[in-house]
PDB file of N, CA and C in Angstrom:
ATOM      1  N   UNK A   1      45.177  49.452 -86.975  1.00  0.00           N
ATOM      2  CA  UNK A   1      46.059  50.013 -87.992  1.00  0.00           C
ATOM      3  C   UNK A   1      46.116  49.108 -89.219  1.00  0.00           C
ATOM      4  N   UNK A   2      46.210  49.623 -90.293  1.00  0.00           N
ATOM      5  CA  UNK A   2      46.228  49.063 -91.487  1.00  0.00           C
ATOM      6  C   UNK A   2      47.955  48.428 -91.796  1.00  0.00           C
ATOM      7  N   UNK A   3      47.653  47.081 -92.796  1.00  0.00           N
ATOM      8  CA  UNK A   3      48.854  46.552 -92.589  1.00  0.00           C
ATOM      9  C   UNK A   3      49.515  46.904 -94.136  1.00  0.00           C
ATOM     10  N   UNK A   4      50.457  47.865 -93.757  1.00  0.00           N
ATOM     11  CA  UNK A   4      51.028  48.094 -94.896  1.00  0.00           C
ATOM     12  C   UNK A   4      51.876  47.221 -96.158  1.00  0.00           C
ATOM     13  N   UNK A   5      51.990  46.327 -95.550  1.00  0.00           N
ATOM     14  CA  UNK A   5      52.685  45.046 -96.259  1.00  0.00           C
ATOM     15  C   UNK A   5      52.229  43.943 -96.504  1.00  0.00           C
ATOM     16  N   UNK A   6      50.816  44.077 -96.292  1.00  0.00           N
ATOM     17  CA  UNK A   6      49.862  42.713 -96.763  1.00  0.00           C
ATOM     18  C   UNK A   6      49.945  41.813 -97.918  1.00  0.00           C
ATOM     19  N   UNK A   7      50.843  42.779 -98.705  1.00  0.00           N
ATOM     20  CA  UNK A   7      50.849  41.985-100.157  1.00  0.00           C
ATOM     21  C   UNK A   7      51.838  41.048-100.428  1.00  0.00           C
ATOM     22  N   UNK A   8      52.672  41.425 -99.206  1.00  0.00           N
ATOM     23  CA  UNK A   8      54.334  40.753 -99.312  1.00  0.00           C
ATOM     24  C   UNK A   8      54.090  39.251 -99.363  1.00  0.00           C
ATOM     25  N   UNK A   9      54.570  38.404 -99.761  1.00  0.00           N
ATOM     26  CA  UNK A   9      54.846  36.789 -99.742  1.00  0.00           C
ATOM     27  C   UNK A   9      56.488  36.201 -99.539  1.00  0.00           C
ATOM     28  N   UNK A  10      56.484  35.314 -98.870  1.00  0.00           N
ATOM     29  CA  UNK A  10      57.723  34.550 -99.146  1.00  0.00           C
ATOM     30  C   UNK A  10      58.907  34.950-100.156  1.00  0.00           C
ATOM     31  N   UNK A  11      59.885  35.036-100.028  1.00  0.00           N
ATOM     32  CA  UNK A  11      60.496  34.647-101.239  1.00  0.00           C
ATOM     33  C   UNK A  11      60.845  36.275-101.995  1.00  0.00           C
ATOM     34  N   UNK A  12      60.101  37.194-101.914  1.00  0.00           N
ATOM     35  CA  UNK A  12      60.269  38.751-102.397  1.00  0.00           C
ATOM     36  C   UNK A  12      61.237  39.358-101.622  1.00  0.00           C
ATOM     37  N   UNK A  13      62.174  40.141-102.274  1.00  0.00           N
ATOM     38  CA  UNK A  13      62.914  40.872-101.827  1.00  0.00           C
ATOM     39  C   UNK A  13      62.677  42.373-101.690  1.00  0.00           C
ATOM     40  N   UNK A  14      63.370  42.678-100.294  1.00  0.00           N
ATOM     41  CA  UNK A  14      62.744  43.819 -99.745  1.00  0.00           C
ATOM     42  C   UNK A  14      63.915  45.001 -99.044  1.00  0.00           C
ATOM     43  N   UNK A  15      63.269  45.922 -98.893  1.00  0.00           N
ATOM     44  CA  UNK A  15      64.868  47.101 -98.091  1.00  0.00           C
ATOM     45  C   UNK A  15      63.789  47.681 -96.899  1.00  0.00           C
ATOM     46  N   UNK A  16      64.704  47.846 -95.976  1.00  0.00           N
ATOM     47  CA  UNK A  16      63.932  48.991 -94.956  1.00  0.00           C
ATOM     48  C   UNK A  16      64.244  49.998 -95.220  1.00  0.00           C
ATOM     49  N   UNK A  17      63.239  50.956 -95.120  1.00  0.00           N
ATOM     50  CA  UNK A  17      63.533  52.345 -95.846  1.00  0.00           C
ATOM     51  C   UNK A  17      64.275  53.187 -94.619  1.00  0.00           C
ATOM     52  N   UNK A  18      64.406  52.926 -93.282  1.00  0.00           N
ATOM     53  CA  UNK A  18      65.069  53.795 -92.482  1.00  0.00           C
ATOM     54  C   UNK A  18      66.385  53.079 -92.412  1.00  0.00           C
ATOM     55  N   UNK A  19      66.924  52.186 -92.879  1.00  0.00           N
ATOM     56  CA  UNK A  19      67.842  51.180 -92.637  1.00  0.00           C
ATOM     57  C   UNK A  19      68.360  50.580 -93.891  1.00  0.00           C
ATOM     58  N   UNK A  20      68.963  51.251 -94.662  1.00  0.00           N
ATOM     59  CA  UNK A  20      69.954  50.929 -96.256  1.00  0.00           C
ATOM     60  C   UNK A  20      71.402  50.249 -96.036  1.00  0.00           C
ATOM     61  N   UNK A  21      71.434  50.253 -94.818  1.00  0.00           N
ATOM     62  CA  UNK A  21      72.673  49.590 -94.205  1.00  0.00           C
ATOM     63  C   UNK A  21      72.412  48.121 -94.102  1.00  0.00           C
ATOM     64  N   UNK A  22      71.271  47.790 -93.700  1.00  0.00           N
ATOM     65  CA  UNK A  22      71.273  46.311 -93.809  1.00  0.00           C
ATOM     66  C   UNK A  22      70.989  45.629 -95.068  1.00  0.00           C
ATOM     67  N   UNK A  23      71.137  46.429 -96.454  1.00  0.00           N
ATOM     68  CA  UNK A  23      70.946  46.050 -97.372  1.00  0.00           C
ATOM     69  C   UNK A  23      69.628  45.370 -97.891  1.00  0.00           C
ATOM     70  N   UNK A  24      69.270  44.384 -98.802  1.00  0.00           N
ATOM     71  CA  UNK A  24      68.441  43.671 -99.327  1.00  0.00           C
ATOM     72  C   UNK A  24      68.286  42.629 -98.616  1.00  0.00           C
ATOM     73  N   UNK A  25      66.960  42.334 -98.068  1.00  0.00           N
ATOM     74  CA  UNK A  25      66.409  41.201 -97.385  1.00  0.00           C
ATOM     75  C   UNK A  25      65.280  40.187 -98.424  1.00  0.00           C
ATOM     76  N   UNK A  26      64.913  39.032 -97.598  1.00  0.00           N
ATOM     77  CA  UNK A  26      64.220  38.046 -98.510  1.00  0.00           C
ATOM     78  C   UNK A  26      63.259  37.982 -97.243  1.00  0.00           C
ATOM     79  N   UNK A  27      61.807  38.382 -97.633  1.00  0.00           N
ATOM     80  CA  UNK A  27      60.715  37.862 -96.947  1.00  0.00           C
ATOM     81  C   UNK A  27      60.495  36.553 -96.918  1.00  0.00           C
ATOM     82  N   UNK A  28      60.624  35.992 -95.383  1.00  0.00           N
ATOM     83  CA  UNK A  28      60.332  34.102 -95.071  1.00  0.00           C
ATOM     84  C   UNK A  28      58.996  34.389 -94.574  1.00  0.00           C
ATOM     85  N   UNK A  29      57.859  34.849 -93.949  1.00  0.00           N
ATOM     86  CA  UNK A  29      56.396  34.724 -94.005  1.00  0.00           C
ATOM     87  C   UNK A  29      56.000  36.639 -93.506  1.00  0.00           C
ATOM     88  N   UNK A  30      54.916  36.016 -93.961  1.00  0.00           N
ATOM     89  CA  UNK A  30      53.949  37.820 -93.443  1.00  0.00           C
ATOM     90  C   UNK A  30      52.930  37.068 -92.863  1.00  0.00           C
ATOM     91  N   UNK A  31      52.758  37.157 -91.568  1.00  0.00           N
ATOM     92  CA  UNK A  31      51.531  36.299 -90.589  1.00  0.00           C
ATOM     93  C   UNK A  31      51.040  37.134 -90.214  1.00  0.00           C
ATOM     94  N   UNK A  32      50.159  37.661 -90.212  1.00  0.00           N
ATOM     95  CA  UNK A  32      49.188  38.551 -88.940  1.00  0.00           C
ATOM     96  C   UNK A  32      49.419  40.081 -88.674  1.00  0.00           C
ATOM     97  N   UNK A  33      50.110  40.510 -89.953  1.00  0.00           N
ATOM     98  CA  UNK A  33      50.861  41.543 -89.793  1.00  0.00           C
ATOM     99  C   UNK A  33      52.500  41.982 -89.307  1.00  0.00           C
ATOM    100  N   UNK A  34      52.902  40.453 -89.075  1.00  0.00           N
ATOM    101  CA  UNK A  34      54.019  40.551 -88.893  1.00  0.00           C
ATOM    102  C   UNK A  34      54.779  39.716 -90.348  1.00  0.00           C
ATOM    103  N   UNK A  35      55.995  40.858 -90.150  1.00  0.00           N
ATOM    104  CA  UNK A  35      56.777  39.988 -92.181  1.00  0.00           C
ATOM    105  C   UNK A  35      58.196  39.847 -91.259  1.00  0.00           C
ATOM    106  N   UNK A  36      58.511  38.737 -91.388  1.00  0.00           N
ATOM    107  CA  UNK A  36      60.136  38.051 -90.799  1.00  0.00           C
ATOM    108  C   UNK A  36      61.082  38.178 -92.459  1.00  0.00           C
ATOM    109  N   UNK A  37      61.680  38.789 -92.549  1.00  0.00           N
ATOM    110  CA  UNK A  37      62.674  39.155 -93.396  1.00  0.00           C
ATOM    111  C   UNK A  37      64.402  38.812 -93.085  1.00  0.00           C
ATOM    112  N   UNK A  38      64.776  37.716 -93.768  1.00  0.00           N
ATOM    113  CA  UNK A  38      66.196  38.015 -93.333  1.00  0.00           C
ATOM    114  C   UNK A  38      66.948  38.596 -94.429  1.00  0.00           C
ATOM    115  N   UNK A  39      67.927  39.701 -93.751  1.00  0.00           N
ATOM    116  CA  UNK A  39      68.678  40.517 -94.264  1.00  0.00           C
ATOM    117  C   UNK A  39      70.279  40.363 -94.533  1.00  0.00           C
ATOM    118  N   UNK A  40      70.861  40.422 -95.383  1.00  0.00           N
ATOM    119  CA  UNK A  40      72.189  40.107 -95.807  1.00  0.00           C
ATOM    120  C   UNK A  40      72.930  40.758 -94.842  1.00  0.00           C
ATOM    121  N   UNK A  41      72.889  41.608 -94.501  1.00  0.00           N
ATOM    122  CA  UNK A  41      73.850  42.273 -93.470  1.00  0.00           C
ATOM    123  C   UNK A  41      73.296  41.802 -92.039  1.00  0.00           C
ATOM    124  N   UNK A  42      72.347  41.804 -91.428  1.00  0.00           N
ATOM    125  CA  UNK A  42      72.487  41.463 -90.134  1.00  0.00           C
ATOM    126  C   UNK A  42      71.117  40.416 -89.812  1.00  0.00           C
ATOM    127  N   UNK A  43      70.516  39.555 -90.606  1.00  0.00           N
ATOM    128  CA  UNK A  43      69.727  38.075 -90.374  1.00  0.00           C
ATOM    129  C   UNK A  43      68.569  39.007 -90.574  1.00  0.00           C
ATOM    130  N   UNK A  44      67.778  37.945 -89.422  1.00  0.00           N
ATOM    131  CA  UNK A  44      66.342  37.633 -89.540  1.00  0.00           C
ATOM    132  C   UNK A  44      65.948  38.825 -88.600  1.00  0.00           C
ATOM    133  N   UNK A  45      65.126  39.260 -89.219  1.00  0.00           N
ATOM    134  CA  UNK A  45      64.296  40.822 -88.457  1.00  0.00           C
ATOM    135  C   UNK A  45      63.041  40.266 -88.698  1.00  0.00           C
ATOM    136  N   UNK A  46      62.024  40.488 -87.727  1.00  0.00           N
ATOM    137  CA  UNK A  46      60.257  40.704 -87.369  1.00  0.00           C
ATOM    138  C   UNK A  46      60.439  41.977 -87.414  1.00  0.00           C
ATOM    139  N   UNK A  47      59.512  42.328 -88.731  1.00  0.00           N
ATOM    140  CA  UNK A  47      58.876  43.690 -88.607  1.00  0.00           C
ATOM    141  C   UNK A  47      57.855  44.178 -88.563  1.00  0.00           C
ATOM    142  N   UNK A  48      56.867  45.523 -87.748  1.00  0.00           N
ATOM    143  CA  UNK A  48      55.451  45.220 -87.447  1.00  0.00           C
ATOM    144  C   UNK A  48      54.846  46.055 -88.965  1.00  0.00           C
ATOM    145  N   UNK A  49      54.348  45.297 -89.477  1.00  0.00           N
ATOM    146  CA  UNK A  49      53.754  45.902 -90.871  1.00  0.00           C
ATOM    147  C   UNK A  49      52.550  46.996 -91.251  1.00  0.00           C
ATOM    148  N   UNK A  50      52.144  47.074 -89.778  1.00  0.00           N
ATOM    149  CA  UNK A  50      51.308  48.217 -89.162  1.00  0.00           C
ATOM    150  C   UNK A  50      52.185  49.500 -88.856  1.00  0.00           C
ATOM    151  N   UNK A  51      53.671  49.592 -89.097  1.00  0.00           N
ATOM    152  CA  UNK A  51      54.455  50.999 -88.661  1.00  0.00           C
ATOM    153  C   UNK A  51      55.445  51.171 -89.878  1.00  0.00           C
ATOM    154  N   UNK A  52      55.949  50.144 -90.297  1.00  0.00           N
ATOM    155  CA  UNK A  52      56.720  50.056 -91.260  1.00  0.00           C
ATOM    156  C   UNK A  52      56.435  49.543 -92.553  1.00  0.00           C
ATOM    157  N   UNK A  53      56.759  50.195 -93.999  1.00  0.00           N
ATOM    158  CA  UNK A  53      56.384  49.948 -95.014  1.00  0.00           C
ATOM    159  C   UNK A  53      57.703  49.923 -95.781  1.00  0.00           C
ATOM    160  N   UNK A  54      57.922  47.944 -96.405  1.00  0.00           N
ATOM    161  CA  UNK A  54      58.825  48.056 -96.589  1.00  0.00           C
ATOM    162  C   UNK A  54      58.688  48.074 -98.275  1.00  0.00           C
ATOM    163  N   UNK A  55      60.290  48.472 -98.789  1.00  0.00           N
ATOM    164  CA  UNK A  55      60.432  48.897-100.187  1.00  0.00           C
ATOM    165  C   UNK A  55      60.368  47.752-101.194  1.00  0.00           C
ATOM    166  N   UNK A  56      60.133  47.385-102.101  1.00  0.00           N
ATOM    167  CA  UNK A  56      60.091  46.042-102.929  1.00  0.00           C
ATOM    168  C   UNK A  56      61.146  46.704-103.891  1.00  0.00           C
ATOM    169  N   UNK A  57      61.770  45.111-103.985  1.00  0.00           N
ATOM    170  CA  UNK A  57      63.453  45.481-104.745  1.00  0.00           C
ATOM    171  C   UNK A  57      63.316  44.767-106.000  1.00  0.00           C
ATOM    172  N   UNK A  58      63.406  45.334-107.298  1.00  0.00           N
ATOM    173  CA  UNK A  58      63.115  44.571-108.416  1.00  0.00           C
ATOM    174  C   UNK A  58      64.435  44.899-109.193  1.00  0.00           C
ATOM    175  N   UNK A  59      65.645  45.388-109.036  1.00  0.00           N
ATOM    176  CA  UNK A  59      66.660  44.974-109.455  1.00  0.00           C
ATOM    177  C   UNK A  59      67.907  44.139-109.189  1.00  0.00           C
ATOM    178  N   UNK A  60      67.459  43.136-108.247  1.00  0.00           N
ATOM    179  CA  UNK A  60      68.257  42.260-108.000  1.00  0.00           C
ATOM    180  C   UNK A  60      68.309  40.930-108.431  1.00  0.00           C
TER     181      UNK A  60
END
């Protein structure tokens, strides 16, 4: 499967698109297809970047 979030780096802020409740997160690495994001509302999430494509937040 193709990794939908390959482009992500450190430091970019991001939303899960099924999940607006946990608000705006900050990508800490994208390894191997996996992007660890912690999120203001509920921490650090591993997400598999092969199922989920997350939103890039440019007004914050």
């Amino acid at each position: 499967m193709e990794d939908l979030n390959s482009s992500l780096s450190p430091g970019m802020l991001v939303r899960h698109p099924d999940h607006p409740e946990w608000g705006t997160g900050q990508v800490q690495s994208n390894i191997g297809g996996k992007v660890t994001v912690n999120f203001r509302e509920i921490g650090k999430i591993v997400i598999d970047g092969a199922r989920v494509y997350l939103l890039l937040v440019f007004d914050e």
